[in-house]
C-alpha atoms as a PDB file:
ATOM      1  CA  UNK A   1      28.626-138.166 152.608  1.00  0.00           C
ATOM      2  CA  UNK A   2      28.323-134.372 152.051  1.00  0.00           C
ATOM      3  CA  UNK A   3      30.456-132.699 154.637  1.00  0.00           C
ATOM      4  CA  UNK A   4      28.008-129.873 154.437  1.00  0.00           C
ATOM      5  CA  UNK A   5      24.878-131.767 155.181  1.00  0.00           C
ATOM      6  CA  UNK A   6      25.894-135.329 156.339  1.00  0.00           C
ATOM      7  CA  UNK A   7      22.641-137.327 155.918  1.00  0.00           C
ATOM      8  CA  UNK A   8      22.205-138.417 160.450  1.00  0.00           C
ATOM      9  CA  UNK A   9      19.405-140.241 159.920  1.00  0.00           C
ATOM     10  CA  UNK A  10      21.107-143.446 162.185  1.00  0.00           C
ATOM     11  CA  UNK A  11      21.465-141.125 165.326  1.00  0.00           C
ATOM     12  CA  UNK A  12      18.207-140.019 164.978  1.00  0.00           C
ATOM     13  CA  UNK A  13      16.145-143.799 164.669  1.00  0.00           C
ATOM     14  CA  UNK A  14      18.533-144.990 167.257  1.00  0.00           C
ATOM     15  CA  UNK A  15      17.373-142.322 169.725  1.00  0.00           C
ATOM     16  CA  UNK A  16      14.815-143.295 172.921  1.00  0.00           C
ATOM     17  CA  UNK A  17      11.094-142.525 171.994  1.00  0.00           C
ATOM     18  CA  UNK A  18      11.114-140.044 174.960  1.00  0.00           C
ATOM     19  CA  UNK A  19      13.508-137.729 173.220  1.00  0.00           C
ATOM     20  CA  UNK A  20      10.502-137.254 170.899  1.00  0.00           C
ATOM     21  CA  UNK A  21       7.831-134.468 171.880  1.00  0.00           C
ATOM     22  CA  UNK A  22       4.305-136.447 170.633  1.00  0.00           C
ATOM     23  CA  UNK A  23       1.983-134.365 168.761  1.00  0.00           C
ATOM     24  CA  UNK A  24      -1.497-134.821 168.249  1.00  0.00           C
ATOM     25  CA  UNK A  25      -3.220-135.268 164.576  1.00  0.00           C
ATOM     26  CA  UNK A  26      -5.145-131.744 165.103  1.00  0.00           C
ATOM     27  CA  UNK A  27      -1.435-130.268 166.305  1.00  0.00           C
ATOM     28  CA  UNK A  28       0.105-131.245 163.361  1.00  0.00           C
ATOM     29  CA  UNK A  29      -2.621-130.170 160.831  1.00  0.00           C
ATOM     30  CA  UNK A  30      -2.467-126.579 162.211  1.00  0.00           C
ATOM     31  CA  UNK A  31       1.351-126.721 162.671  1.00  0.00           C
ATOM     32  CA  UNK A  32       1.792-127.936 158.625  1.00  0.00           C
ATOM     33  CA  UNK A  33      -0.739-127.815 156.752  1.00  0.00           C
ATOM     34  CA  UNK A  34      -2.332-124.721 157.897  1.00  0.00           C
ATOM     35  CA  UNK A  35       0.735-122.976 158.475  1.00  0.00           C
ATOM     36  CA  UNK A  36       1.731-122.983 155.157  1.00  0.00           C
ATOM     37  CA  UNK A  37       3.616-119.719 153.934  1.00  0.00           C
ATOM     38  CA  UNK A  38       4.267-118.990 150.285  1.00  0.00           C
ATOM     39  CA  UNK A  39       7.227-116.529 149.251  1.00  0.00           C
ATOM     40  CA  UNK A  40       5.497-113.056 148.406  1.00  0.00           C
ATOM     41  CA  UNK A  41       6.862-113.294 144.686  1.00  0.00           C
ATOM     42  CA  UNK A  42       4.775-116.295 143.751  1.00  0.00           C
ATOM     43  CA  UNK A  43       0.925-116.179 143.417  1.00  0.00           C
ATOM     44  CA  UNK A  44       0.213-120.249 143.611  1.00  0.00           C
ATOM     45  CA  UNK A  45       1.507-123.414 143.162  1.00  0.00           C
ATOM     46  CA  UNK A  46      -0.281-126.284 141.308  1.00  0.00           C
ATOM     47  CA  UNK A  47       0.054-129.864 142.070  1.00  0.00           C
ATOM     48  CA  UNK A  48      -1.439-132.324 139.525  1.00  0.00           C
ATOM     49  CA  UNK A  49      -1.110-136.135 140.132  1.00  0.00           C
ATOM     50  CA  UNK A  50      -2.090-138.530 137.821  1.00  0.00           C
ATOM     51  CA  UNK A  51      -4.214-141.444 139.231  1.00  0.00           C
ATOM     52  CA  UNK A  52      -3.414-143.857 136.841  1.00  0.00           C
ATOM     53  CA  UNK A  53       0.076-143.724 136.684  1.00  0.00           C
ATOM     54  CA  UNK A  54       1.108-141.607 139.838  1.00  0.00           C
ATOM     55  CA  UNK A  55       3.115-139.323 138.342  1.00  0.00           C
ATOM     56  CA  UNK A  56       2.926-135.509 139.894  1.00  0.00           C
ATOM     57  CA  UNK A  57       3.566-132.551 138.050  1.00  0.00           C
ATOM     58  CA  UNK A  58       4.067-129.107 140.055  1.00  0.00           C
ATOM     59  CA  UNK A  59       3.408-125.966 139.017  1.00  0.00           C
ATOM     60  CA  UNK A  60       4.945-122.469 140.498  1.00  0.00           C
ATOM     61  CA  UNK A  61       3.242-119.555 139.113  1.00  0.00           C
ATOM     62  CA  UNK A  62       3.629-115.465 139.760  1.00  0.00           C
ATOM     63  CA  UNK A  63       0.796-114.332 137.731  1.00  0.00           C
ATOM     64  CA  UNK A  64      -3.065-115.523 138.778  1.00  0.00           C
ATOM     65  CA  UNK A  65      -4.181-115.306 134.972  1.00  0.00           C
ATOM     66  CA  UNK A  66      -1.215-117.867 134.186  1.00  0.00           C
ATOM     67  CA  UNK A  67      -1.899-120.072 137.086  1.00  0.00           C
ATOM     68  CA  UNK A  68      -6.102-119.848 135.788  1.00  0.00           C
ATOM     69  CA  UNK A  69      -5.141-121.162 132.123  1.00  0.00           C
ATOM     70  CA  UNK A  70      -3.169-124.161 133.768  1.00  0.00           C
ATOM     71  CA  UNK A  71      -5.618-125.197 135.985  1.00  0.00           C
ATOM     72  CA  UNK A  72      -7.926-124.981 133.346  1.00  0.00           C
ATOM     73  CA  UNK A  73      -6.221-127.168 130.840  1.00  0.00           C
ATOM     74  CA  UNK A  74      -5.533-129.212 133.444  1.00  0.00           C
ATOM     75  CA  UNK A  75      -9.186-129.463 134.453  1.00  0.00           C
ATOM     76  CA  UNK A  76      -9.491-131.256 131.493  1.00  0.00           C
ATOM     77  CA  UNK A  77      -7.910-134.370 132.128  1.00  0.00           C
ATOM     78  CA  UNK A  78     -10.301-136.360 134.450  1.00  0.00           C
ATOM     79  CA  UNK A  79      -7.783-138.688 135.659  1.00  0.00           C
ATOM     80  CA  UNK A  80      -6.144-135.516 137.633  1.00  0.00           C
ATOM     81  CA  UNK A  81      -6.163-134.733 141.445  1.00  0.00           C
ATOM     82  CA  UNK A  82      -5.056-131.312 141.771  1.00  0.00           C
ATOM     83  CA  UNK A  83      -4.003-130.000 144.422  1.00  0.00           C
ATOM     84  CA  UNK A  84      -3.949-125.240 144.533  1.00  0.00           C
ATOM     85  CA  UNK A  85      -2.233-123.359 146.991  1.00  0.00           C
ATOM     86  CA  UNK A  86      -2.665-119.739 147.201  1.00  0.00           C
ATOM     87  CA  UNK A  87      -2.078-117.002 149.767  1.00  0.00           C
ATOM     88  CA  UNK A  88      -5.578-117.862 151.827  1.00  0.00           C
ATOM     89  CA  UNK A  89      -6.306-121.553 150.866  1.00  0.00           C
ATOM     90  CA  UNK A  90      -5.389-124.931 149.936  1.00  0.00           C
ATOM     91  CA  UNK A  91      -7.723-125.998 147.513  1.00  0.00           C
ATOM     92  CA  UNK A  92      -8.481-129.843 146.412  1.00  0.00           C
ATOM     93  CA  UNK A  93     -10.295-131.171 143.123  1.00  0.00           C
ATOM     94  CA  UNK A  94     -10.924-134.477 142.038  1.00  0.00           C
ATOM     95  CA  UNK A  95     -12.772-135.056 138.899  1.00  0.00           C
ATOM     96  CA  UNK A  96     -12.511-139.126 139.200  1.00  0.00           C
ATOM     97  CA  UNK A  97     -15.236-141.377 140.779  1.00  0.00           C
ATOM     98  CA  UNK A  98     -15.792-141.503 144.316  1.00  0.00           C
ATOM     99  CA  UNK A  99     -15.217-145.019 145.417  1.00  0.00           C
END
């Protein structure tokens, strides 16, 4: 155990439900994932998961033309879910079949 960071996960499941604030689906969506901030040094970040195998590759990028040729290449490869954040938006594609 790290004396830095000790790992308190035991104090924390052992705790009364009503030391827990509940939070509402929408709440948490807004709080999360629309409240995400990237540093002002990096332009995107690329997530590509493989559906076959479930292996995810990520992606940091500080220029937008280097972070276009990925996404490109990696456009290529139907078997990817790929997952773009930017400054405004969090952007999903996925080339498979809808089931």
């Amino acid at each position: 155990m790290s004396e830095y960071f000790p790992n308190k996960w035991e104090l924390f499941a052992s705790a009364p439900d009503d030391m827990f604030q509940e939070h509402t689906f929408q709440e948490v969506m807004e709080w999360k994932v629309m409240g995400w901030e990237l540093p002002r040094d990096i332009c995107c970040i690329i997530r590509a998961k493989n559906t076959d195998t479930g292996k995810v590759r990520e992606y940091t990028y500080r220029k937008q033309d280097a972070a276009e040729k990925r996404l490109m290449r990696l456009m290529d490869n139907p078997d990817l879910e790929i997952a773009v954040v930017n400054h405004d938006a969090v952007h999903h594609i996925y080339q498979g079949e809808e089931s």
